[in-house]
Protein backbone atom coordinates (compact mmCIF):
# COMPACT_ATOMS: atom_id res chain seq x y z
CA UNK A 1 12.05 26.35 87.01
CA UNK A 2 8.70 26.02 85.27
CA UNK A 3 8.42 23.61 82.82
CA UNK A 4 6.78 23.70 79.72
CA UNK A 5 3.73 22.38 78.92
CA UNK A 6 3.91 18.76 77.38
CA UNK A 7 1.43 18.61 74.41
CA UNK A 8 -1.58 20.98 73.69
CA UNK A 9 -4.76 19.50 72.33
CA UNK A 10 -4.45 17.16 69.54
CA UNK A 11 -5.25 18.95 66.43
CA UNK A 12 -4.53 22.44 67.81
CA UNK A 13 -0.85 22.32 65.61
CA UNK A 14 -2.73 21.08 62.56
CA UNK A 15 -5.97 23.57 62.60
CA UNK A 16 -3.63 26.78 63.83
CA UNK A 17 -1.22 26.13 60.81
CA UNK A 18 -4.06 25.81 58.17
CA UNK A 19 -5.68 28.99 59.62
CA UNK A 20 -2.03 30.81 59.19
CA UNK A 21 -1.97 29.31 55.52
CA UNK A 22 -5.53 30.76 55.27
CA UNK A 23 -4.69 34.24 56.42
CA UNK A 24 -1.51 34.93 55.05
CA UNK A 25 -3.37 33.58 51.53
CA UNK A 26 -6.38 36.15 52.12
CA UNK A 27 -4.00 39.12 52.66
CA UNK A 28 -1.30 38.07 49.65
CA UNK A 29 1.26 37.70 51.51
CA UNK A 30 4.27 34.60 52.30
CA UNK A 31 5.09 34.76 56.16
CA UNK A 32 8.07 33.26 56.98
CA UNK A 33 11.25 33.05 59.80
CA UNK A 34 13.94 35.61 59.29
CA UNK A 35 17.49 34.49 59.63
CA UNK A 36 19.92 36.30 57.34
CA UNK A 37 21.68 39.30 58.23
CA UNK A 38 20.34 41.22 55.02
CA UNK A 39 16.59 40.32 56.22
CA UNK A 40 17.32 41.38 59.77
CA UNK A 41 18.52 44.75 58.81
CA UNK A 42 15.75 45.14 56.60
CA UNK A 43 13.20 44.57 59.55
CA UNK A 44 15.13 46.97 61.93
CA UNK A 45 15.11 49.94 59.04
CA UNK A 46 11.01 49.05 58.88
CA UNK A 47 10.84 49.42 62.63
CA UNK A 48 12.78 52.83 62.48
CA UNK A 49 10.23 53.78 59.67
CA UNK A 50 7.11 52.65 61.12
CA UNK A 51 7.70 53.69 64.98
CA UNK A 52 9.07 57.48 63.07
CA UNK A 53 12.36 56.89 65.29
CA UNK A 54 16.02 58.01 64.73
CA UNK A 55 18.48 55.38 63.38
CA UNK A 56 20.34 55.31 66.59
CA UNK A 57 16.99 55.33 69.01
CA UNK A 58 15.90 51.84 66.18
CA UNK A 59 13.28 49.90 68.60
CA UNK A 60 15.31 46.79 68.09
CA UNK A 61 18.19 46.60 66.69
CA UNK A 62 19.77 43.70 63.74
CA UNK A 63 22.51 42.67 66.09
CA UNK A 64 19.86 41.62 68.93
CA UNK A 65 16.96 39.90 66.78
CA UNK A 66 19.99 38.14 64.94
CA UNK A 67 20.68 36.92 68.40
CA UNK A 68 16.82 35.97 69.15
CA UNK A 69 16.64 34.10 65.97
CA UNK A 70 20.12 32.12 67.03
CA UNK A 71 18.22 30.92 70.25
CA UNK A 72 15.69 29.95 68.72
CA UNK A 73 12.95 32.66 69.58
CA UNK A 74 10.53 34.55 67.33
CA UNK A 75 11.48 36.55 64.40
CA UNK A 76 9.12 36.35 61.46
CA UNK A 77 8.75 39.00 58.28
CA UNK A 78 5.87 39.34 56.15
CA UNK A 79 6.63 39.78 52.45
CA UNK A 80 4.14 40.72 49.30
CA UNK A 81 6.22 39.74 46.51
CA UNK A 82 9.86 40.72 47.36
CA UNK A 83 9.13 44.15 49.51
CA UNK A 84 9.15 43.58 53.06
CA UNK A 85 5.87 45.15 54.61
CA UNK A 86 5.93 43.67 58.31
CA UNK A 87 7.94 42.01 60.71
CA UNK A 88 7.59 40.50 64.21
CA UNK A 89 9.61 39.80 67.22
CA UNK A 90 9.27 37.84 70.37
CA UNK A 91 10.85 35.59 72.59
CA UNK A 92 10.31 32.77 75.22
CA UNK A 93 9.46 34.03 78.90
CA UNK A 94 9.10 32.58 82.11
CA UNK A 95 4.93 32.76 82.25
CA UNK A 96 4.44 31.35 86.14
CA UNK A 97 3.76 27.73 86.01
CA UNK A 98 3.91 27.31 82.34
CA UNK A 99 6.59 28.90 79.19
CA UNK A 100 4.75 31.55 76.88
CA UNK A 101 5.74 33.41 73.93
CA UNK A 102 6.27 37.19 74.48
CA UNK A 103 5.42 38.79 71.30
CA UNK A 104 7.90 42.03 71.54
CA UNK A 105 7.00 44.18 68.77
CA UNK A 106 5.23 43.99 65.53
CA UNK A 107 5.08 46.56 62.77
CA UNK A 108 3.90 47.05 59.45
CA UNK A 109 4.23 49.15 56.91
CA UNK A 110 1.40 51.94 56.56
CA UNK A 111 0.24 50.24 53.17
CA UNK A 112 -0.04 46.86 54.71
CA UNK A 113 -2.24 47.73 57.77
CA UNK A 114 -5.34 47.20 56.57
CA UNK A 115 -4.85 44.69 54.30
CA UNK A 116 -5.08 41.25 56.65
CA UNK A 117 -1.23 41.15 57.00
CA UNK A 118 -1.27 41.96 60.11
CA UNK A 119 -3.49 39.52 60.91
CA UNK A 120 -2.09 36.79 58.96
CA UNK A 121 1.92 37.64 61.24
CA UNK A 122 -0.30 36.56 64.84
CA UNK A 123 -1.72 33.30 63.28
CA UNK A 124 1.76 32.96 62.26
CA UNK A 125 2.69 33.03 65.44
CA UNK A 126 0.11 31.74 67.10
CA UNK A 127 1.05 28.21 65.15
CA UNK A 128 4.41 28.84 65.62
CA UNK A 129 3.93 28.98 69.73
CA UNK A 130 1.97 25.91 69.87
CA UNK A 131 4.02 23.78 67.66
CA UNK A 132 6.46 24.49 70.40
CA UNK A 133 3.97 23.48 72.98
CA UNK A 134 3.65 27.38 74.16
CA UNK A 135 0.06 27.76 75.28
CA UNK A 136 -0.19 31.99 75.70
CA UNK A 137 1.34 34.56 73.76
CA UNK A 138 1.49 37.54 75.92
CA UNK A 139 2.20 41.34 74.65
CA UNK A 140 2.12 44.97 75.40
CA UNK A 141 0.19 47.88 73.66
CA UNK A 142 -0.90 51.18 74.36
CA UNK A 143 -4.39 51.61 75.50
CA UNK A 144 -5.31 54.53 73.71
CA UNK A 145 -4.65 53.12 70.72
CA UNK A 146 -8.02 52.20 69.10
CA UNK A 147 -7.32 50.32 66.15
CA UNK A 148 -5.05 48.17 68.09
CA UNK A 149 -7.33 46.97 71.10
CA UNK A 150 -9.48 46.55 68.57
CA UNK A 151 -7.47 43.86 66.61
CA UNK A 152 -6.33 42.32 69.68
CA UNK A 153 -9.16 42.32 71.60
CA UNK A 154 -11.83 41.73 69.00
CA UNK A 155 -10.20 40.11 66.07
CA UNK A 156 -7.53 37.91 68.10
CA UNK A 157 -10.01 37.22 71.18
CA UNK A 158 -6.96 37.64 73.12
CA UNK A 159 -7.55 39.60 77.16
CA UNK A 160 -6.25 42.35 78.52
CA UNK A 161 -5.11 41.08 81.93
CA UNK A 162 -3.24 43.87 83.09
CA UNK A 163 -2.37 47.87 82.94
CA UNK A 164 0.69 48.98 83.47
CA UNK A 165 1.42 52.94 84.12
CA UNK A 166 4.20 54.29 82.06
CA UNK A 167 5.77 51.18 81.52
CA UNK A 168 8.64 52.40 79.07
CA UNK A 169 9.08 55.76 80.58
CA UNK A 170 8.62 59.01 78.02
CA UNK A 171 9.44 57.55 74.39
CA UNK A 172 9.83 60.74 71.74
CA UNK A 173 9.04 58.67 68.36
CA UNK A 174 6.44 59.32 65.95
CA UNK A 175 3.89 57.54 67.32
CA UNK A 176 4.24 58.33 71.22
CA UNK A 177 4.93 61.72 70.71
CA UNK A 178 7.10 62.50 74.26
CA UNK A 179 3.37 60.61 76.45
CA UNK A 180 3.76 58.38 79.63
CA UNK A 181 3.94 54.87 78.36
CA UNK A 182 0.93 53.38 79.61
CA UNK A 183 0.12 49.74 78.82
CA UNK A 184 -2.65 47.16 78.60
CA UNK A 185 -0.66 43.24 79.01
CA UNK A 186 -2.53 41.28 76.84
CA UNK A 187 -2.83 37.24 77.50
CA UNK A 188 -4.14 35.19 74.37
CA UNK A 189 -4.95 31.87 75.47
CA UNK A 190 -4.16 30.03 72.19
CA UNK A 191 -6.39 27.17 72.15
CA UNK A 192 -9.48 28.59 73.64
CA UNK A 193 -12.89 28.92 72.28
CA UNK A 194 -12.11 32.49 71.29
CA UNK A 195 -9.03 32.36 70.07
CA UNK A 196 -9.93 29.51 68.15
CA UNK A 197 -13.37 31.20 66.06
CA UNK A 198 -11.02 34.22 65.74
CA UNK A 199 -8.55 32.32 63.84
CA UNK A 200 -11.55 31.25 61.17
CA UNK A 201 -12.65 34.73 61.71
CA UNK A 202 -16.02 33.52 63.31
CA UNK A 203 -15.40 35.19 66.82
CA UNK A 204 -18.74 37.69 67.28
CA UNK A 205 -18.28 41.62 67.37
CA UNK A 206 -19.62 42.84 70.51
CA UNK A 207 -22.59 45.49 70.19
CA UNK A 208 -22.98 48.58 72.24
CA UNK A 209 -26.72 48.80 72.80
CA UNK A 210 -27.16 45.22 73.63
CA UNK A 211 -24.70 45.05 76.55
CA UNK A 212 -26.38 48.27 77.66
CA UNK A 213 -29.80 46.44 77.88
CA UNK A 214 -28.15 43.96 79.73
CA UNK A 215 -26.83 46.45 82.13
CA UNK A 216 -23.43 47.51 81.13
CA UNK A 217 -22.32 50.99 83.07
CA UNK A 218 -20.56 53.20 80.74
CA UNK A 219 -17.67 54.44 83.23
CA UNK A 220 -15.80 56.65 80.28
CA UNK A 221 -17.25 58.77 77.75
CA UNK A 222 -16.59 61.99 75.48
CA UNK A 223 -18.51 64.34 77.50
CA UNK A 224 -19.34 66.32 74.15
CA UNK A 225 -16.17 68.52 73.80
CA UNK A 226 -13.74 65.75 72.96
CA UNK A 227 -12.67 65.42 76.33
CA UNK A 228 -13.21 62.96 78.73
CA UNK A 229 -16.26 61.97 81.36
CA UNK A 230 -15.74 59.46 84.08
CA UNK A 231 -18.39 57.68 86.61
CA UNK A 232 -17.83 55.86 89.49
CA UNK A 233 -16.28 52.50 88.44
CA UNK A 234 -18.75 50.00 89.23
CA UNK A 235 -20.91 46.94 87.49
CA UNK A 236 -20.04 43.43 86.62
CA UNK A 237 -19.63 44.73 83.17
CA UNK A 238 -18.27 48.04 82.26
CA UNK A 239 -17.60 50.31 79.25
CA UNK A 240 -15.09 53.02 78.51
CA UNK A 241 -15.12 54.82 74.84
CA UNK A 242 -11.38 56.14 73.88
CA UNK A 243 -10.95 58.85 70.47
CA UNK A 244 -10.87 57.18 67.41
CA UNK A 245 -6.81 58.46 66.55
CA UNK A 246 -4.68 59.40 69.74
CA UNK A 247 -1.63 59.65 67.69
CA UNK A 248 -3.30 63.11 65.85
CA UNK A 249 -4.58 63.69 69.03
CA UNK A 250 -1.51 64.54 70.90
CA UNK A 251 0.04 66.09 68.06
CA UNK A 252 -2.87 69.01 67.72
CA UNK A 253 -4.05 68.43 71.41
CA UNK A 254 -1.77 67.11 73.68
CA UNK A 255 -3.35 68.26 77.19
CA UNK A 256 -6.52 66.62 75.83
CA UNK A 257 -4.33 63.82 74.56
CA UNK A 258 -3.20 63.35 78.39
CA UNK A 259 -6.48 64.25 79.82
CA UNK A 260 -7.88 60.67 78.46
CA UNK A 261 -4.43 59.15 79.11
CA UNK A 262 -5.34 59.99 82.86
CA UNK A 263 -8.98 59.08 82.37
CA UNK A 264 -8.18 55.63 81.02
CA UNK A 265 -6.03 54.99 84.35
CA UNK A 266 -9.01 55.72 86.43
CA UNK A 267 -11.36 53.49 85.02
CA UNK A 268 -10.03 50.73 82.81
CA UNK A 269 -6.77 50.48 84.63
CA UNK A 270 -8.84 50.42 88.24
CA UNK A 271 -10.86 48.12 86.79
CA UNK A 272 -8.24 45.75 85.57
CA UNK A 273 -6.77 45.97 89.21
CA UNK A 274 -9.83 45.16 90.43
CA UNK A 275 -9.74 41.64 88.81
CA UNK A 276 -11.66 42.68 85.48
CA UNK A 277 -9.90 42.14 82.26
CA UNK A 278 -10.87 44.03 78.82
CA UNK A 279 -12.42 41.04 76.74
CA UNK A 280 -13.57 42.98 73.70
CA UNK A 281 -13.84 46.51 71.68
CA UNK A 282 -16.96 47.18 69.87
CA UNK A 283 -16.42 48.95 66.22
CA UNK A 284 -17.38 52.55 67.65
CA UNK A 285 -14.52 52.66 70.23
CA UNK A 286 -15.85 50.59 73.66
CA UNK A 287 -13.71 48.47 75.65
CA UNK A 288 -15.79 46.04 76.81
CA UNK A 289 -14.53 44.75 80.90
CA UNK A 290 -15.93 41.88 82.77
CA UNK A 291 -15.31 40.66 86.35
CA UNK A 292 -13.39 37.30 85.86
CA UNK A 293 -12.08 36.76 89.63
């Protein structure tokens, strides 16, 4: 059995749990452990809400994040004053030679989502995985998703390591919409140099025309229509653009939708197989990939 790792760098604990305190100050909002069986079933109905699924289809249900909690994993809510407008869920996995935290799901409410919460649940956890001497946080999310590589990618200066084709199978919520559950496996290295300036919120944007002077190859593009362009996948570092809201997309056009679902596979996901990993996402829509092995 692996073992987990013995102490992370001293100081990591104390400067992850100030830059929680700072975060969840900046958005308003008290992030704390969930334990009760009132708070648990108010997380699952916010997951039902959020993910537009039917009671008995719930993403995770009360009964099995009670049992997380028990065991001692991950399950956190974010509160502004008493309403509950996120909640997250993960739970200690086997990461090769070393434990990690595998951040499950994490929702908020539409209200919250642009108003730091989200940001201030990962430093959350983020402290709360290396006060238990967890190095990575790993998680899943769906590629075409803009606003979310962006916030992992960019504002967490986590990786994405790997791509996984229809992972889940066909989901029929609100926000999948009956697609092939494609994935990007994010890694977030918890004490590195990136995670650590994006915790202070110092971690640099990347900027399109920049890494094209440098020589980035855009392999993925709108080819004017709103549908998709591909080019050979080659270059050390490589671009691909995705639409700005997939959910609308495959709700007015779903062969388009699934046109740049099979696109992304292509190019990011034969990159990532290829030994690049997705490192950033500029503002405009680019997944930034560079060769790492």
């Amino acid at each position: 059995m692996a073992k987990r790792s013995e102490v992370l760098e001293a100081g990591a604990l104390e400067r992850a749990v100030q830059a929680a305190a700072s975060a969840a100050a900046s958005a308003g909002a008290e992030v704390a452990e969930l334990r009760s069986r009132d708070d648990l079933r108010a997380a699952a109905d916010l997951f039902v809400s959020v993910w537009g699924a039917r009671p008995d289809g719930a993403p995770i249900s009360r009964d099995l994040m009670r049992a997380l909690a028990h065991t001692g994993n991950y399950v956190t809510g974010a509160r502004r004053g008493s309403e509950l407008v996120g909640a997250s869920v993960g739970f200690i996995a086997n990461g090769g030679p070393e434990y990690k935290l595998h951040s499950h799901i994490t929702g908020l409410t539409p209200d919250a989502q642009v108003k730091g919460i989200g940001f201030a649940l990962k430093l959350h956890q983020r402290a709360w995985a290396i006060a238990r001497s967890l190095p990575v946080i790993s998680w899943t999310f769906d590629p075409l998703t803009r606003r979310n590589a962006y916030f992992n990618l960019t504002k967490l200066g986590a990786e994405a390591s790997g791509f996984l084709v229809n992972f889940y199978g066909q989901m029929d919520d609100r926000l999948n919409g009956g697609d092939e559950t494609d994935r990007c496996e994010v890694t977030w290295d918890l004490t590195s140099e990136r995670s650590e300036a994006a915790s202070v919120r110092s971690l640099r944007e990347p900027e399109l025309e920049p890494l094209l002077a440098a020589g980035a190859v855009k392999v993925l593009e709108d080819r004017g229509d709103g549908r998709p362009r591909t080019r050979a996948v080659r270059g050390e570092v490589r671009l691909c653009w995705i639409p700005a809201d997939i959910v609308a997309l495959r709700s007015t056009e779903p062969d388009v939708a699934r046109s740049w679902r099979l696109a992304l596979r292509d190019t990011l996901g034969a990159s990532i197989d290829e030994g690049f990993v997705a490192s950033a996402m500029t503002r405009s829509g680019w997944y930034v990939l560079e060769h790492v092995r």
